[in-house]
PDB file of N, CA and C in Angstrom:
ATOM      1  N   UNK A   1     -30.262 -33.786  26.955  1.00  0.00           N
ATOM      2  CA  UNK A   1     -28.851 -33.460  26.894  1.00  0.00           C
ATOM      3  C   UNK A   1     -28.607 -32.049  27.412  1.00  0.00           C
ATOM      4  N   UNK A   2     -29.349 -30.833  27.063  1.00  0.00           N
ATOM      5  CA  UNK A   2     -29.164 -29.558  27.351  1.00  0.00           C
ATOM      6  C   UNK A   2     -29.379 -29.568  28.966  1.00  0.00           C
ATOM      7  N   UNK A   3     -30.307 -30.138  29.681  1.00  0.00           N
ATOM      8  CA  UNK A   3     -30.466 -30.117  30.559  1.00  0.00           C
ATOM      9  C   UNK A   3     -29.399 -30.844  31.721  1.00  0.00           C
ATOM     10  N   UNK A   4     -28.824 -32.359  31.311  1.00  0.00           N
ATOM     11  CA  UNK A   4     -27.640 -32.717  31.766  1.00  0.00           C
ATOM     12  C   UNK A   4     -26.398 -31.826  31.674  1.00  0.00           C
ATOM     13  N   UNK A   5     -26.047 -31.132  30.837  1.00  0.00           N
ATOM     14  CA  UNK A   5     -25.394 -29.839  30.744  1.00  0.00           C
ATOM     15  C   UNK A   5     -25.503 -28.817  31.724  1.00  0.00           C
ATOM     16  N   UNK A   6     -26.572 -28.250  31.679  1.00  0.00           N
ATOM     17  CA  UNK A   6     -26.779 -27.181  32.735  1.00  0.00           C
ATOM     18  C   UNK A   6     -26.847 -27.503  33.971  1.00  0.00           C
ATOM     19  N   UNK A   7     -27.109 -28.971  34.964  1.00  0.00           N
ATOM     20  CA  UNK A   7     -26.995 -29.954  35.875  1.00  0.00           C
ATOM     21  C   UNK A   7     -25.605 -29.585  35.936  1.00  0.00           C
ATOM     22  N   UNK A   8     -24.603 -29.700  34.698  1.00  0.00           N
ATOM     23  CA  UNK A   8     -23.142 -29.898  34.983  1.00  0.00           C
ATOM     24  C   UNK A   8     -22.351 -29.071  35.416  1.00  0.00           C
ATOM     25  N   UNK A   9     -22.938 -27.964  35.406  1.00  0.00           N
ATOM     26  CA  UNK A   9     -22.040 -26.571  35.195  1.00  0.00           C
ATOM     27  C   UNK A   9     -22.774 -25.918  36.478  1.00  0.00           C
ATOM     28  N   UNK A  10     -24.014 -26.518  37.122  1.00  0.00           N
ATOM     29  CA  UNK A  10     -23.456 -25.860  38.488  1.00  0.00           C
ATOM     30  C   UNK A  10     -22.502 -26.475  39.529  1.00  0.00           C
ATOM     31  N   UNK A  11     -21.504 -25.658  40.294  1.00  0.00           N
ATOM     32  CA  UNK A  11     -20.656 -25.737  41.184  1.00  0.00           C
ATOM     33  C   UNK A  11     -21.387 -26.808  42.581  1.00  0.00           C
ATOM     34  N   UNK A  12     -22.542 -26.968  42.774  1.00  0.00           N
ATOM     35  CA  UNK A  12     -22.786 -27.602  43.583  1.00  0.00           C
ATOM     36  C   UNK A  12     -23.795 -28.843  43.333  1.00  0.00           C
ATOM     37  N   UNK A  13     -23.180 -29.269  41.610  1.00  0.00           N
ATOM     38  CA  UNK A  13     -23.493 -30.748  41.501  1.00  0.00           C
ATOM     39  C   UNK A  13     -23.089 -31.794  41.362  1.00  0.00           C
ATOM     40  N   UNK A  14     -23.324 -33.255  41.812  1.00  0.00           N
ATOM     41  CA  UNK A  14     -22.838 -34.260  41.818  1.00  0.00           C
ATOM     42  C   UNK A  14     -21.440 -34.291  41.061  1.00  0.00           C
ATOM     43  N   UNK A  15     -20.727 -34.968  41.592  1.00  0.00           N
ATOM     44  CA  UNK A  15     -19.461 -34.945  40.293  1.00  0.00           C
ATOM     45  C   UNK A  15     -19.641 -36.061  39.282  1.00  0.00           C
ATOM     46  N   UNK A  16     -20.110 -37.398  39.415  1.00  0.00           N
ATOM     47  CA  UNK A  16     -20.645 -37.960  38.915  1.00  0.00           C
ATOM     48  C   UNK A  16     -22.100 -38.462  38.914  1.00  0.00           C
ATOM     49  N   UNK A  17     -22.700 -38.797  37.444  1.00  0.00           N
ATOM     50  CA  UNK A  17     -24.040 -39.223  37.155  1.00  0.00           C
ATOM     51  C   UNK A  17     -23.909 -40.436  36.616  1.00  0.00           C
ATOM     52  N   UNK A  18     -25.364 -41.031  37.028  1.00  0.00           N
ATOM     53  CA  UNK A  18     -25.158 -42.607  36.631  1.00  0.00           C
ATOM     54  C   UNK A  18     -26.444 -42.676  35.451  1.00  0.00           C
ATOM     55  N   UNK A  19     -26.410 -43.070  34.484  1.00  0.00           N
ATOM     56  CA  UNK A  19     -27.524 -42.837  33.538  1.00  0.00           C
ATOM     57  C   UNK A  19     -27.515 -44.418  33.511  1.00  0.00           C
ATOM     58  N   UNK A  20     -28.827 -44.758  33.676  1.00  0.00           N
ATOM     59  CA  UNK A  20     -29.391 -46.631  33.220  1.00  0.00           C
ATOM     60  C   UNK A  20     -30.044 -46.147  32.153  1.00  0.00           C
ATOM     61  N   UNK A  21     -29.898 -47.150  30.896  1.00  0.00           N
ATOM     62  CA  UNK A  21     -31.139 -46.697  29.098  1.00  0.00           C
ATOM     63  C   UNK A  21     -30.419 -48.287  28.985  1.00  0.00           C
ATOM     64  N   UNK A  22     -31.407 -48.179  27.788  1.00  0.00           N
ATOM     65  CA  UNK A  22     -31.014 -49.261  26.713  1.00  0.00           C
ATOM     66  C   UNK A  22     -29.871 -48.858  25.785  1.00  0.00           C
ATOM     67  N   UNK A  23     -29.807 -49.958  25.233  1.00  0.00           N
ATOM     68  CA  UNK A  23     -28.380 -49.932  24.517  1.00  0.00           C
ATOM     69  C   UNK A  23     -28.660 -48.743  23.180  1.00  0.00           C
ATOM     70  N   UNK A  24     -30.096 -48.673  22.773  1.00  0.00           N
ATOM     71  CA  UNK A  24     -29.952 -47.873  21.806  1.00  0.00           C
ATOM     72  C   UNK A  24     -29.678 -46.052  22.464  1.00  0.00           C
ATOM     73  N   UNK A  25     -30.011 -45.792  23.410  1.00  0.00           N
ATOM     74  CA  UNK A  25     -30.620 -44.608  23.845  1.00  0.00           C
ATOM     75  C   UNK A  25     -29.261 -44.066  24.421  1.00  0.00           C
ATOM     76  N   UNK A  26     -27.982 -45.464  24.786  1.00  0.00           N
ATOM     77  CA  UNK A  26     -26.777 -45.403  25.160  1.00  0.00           C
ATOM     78  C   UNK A  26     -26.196 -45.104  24.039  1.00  0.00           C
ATOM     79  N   UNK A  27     -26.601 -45.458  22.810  1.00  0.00           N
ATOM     80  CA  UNK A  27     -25.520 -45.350  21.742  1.00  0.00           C
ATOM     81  C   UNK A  27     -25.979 -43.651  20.941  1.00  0.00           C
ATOM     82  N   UNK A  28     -27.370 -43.353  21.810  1.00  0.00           N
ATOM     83  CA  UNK A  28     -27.641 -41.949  20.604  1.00  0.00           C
ATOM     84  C   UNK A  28     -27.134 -41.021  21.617  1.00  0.00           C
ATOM     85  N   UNK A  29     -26.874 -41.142  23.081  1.00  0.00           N
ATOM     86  CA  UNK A  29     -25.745 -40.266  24.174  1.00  0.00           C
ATOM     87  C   UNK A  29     -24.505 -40.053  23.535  1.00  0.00           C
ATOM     88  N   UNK A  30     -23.854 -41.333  23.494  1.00  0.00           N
ATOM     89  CA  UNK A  30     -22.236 -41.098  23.059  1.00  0.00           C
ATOM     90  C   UNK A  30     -22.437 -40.410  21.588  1.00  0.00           C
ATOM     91  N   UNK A  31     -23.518 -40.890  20.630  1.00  0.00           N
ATOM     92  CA  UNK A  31     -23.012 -39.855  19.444  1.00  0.00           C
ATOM     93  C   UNK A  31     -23.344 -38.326  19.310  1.00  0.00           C
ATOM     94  N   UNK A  32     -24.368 -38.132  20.246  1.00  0.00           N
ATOM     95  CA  UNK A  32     -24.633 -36.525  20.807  1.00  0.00           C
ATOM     96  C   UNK A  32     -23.116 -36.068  21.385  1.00  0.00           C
ATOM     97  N   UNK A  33     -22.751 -37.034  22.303  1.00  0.00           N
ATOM     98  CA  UNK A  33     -21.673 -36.414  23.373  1.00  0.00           C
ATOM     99  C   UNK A  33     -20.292 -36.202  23.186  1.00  0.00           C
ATOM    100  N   UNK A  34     -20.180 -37.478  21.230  1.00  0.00           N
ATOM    101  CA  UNK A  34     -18.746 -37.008  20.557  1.00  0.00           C
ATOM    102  C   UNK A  34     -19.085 -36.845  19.475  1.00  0.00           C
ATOM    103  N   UNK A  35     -20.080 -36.439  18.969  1.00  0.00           N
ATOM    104  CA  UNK A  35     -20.374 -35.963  17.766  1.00  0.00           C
ATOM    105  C   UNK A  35     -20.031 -36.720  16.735  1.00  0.00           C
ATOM    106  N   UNK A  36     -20.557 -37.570  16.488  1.00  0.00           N
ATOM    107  CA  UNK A  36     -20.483 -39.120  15.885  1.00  0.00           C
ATOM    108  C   UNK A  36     -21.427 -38.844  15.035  1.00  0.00           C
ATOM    109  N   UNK A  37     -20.590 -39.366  13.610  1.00  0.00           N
ATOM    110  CA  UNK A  37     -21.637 -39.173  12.370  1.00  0.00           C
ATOM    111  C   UNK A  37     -22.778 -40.164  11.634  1.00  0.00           C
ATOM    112  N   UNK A  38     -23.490 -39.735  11.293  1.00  0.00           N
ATOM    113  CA  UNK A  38     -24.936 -40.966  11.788  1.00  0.00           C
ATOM    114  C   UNK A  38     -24.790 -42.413  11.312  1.00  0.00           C
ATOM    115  N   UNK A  39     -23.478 -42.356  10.065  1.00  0.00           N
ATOM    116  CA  UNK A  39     -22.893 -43.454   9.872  1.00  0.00           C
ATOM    117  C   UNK A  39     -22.419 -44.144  10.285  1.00  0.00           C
ATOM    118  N   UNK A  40     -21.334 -43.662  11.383  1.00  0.00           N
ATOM    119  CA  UNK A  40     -20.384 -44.267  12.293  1.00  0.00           C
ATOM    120  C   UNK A  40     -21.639 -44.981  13.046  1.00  0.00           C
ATOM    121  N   UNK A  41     -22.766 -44.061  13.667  1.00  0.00           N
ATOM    122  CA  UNK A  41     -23.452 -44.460  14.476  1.00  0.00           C
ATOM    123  C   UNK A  41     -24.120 -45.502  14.252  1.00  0.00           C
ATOM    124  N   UNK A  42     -24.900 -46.158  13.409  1.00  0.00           N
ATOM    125  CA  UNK A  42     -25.454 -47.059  12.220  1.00  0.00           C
ATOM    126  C   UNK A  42     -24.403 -48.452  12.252  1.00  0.00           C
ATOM    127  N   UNK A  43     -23.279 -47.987  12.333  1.00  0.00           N
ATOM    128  CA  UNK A  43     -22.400 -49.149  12.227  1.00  0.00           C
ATOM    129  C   UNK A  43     -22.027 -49.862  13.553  1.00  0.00           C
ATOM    130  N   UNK A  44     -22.673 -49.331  14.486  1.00  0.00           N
ATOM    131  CA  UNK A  44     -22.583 -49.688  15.819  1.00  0.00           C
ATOM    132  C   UNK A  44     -23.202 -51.032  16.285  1.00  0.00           C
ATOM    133  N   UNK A  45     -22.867 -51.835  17.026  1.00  0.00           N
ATOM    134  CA  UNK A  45     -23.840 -52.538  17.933  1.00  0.00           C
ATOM    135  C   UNK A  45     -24.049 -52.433  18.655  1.00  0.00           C
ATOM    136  N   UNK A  46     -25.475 -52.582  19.577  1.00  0.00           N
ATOM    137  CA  UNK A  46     -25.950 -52.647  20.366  1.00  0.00           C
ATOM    138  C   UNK A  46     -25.216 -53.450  21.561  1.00  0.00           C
ATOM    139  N   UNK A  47     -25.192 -52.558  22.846  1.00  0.00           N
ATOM    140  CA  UNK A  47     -24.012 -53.401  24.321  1.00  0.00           C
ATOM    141  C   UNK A  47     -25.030 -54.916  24.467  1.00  0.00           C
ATOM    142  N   UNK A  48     -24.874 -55.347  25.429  1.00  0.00           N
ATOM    143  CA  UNK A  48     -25.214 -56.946  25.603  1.00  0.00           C
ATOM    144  C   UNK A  48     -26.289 -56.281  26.678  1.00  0.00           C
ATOM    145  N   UNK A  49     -27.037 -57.138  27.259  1.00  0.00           N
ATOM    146  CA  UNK A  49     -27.506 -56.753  28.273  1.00  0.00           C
ATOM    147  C   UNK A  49     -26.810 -56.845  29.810  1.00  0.00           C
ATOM    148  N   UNK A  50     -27.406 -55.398  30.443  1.00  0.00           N
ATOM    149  CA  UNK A  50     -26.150 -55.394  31.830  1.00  0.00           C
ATOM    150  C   UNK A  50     -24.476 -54.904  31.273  1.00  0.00           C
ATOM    151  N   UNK A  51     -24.544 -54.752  29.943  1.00  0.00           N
ATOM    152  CA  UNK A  51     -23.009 -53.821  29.665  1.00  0.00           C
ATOM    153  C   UNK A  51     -23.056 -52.701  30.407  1.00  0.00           C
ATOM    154  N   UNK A  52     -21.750 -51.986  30.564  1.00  0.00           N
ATOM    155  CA  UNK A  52     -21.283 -51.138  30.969  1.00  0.00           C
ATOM    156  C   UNK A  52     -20.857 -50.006  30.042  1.00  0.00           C
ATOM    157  N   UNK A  53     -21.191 -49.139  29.992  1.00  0.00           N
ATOM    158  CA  UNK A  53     -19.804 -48.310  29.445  1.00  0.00           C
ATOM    159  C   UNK A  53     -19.369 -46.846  30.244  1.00  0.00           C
ATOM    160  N   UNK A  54     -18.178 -46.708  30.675  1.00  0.00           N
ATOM    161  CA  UNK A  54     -17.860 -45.464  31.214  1.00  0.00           C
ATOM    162  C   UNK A  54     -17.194 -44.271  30.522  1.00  0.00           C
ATOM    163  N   UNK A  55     -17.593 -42.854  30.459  1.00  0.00           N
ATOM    164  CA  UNK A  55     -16.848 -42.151  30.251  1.00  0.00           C
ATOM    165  C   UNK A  55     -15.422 -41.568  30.875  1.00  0.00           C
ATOM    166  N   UNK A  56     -14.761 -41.804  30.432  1.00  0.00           N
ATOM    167  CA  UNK A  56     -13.448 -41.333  31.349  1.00  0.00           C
ATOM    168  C   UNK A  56     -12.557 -39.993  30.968  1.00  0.00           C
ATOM    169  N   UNK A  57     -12.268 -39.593  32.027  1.00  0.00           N
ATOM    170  CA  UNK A  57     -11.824 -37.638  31.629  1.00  0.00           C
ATOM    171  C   UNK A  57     -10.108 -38.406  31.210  1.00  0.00           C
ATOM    172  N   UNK A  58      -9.888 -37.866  29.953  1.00  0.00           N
ATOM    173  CA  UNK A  58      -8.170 -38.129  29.506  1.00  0.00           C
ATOM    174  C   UNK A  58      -7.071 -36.917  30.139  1.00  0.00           C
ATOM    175  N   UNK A  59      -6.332 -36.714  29.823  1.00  0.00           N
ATOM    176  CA  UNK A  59      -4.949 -35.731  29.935  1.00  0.00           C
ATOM    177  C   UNK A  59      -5.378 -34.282  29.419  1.00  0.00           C
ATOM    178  N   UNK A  60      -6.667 -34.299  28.362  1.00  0.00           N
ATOM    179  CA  UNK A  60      -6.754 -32.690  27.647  1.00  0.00           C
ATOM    180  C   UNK A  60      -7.799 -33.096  28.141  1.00  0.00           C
ATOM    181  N   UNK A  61      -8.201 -33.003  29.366  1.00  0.00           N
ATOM    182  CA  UNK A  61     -10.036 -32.750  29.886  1.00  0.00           C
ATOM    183  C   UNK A  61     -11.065 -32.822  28.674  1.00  0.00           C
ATOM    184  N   UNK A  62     -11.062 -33.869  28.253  1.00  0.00           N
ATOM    185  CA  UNK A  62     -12.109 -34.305  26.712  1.00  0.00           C
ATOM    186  C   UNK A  62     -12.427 -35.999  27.711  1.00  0.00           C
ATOM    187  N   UNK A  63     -13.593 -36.289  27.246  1.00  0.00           N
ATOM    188  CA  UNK A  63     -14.140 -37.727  27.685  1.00  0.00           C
ATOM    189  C   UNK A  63     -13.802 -38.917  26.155  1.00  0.00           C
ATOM    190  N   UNK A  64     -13.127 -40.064  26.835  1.00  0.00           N
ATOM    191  CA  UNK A  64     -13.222 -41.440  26.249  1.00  0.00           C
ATOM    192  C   UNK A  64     -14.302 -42.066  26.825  1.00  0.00           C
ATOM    193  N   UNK A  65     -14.559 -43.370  25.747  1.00  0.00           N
ATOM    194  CA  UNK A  65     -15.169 -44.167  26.473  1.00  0.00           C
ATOM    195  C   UNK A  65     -14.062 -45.235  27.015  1.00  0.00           C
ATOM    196  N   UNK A  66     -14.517 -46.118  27.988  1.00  0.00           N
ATOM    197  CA  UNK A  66     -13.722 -47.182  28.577  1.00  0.00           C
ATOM    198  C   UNK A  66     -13.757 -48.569  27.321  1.00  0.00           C
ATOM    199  N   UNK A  67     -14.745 -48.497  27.157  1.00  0.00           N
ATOM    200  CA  UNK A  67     -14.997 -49.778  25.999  1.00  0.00           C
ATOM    201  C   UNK A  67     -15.967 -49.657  25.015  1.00  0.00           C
ATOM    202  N   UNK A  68     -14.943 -49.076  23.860  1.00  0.00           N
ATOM    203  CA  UNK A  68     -15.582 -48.796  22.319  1.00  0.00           C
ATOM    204  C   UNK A  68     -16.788 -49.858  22.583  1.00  0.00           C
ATOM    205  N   UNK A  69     -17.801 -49.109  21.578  1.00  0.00           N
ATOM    206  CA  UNK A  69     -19.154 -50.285  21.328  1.00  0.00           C
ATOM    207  C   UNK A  69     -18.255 -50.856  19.995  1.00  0.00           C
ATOM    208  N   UNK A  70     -18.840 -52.443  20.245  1.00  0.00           N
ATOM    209  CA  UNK A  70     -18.106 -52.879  18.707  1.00  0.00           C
ATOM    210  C   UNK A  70     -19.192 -52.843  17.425  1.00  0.00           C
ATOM    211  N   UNK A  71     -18.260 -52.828  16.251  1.00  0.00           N
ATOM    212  CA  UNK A  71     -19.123 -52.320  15.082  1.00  0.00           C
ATOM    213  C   UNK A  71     -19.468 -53.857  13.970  1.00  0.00           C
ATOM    214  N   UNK A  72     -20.383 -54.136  13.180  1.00  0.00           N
ATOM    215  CA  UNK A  72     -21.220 -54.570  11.958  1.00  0.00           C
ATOM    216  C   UNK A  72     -20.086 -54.384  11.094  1.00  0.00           C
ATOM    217  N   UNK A  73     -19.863 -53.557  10.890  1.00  0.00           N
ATOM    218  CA  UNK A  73     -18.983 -53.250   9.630  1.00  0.00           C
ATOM    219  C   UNK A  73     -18.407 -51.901   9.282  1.00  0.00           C
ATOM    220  N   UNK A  74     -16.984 -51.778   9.272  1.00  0.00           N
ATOM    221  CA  UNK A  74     -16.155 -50.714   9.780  1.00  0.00           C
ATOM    222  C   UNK A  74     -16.608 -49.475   9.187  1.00  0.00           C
ATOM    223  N   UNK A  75     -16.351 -48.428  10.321  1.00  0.00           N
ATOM    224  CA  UNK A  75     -16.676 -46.997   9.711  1.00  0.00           C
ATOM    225  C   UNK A  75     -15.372 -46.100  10.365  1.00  0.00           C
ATOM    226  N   UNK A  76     -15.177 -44.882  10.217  1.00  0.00           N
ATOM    227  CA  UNK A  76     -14.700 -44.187  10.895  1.00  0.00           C
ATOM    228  C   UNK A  76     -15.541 -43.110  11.946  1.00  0.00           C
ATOM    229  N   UNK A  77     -15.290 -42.495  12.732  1.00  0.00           N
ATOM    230  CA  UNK A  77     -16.437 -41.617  13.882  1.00  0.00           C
ATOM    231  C   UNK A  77     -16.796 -40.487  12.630  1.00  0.00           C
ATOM    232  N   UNK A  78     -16.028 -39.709  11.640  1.00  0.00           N
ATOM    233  CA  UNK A  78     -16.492 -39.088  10.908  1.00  0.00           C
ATOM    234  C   UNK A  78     -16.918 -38.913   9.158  1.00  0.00           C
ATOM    235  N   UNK A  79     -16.894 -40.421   9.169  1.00  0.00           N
ATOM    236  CA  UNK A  79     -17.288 -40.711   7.443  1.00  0.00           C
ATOM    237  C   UNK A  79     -18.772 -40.786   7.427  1.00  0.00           C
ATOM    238  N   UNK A  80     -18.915 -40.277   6.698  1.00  0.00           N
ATOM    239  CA  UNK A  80     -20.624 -39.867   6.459  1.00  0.00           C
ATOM    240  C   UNK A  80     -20.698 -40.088   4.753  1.00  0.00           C
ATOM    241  N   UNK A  81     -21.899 -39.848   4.120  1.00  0.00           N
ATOM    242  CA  UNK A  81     -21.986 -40.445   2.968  1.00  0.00           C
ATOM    243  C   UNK A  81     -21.464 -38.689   2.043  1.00  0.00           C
ATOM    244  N   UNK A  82     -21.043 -38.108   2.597  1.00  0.00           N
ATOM    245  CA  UNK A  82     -20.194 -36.993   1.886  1.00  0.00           C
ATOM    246  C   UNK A  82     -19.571 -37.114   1.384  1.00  0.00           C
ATOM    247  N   UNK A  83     -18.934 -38.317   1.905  1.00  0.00           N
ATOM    248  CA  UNK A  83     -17.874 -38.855   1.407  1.00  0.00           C
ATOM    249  C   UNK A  83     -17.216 -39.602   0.709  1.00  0.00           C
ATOM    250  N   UNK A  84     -18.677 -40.261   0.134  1.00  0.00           N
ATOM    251  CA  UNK A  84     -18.983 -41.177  -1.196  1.00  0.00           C
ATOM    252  C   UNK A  84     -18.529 -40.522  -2.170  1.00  0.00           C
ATOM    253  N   UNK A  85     -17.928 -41.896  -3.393  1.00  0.00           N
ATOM    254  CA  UNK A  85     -17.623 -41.335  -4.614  1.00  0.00           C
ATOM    255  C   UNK A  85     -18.979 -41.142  -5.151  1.00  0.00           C
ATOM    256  N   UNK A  86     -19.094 -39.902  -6.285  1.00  0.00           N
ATOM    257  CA  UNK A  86     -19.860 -39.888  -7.128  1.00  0.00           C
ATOM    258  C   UNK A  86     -20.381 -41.380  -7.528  1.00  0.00           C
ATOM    259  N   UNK A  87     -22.148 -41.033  -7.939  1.00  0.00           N
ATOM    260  CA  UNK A  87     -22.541 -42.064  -8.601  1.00  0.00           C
ATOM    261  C   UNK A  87     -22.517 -42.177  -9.874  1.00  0.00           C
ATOM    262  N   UNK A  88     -22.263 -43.228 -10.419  1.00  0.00           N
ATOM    263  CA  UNK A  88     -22.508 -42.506 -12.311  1.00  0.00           C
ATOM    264  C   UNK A  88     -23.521 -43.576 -12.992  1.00  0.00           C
ATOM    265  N   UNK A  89     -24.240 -42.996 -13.248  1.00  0.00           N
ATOM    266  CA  UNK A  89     -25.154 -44.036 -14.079  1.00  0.00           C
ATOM    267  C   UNK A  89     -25.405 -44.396 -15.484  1.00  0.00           C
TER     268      UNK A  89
END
């Protein structure tokens, strides 16, 4: 990742990169790249094989994806187990 970064920020590189991985290695990019909490991430599925997914630049120069990965069972991008009620035993 640090290194795709520093790739990015010189003036005389590609404007776009094409990254091929597996679906898992795709899903630990996007939660590095929006800071996705390991829960959200967990609740993810895996793309199909031959999926796609693109990042796309919005209106406030921040990246979407084109097509959410779909989820197992709902989370939000920042609920983490912080956020659990107390346990009581």
């Amino acid at each position: 990742m640090e290194t795709l970064y520093r790739h990015w920020e010189k003036p005389d590189y590609a404007p776009n990169t094409l990254l091929v991985t597996h679906g898992l290695t795709m899903r630990l990019f996007c939660m590095r790249w929006f800071h996705w909490s390991v829960e959200y991430f967990e609740s993810l599925n895996n793309p199909g094989n031959a999926e796609l997914r693109t990042l796309i630049r919005n209106d406030q120069d921040k990246y979407d994806l084109d097509t959410p990965f779909s989820q197992w069972v709902q989370r939000s991008t920042d609920e983490t187990v912080l956020n659990a009620p107390p346990m009581v035993f």
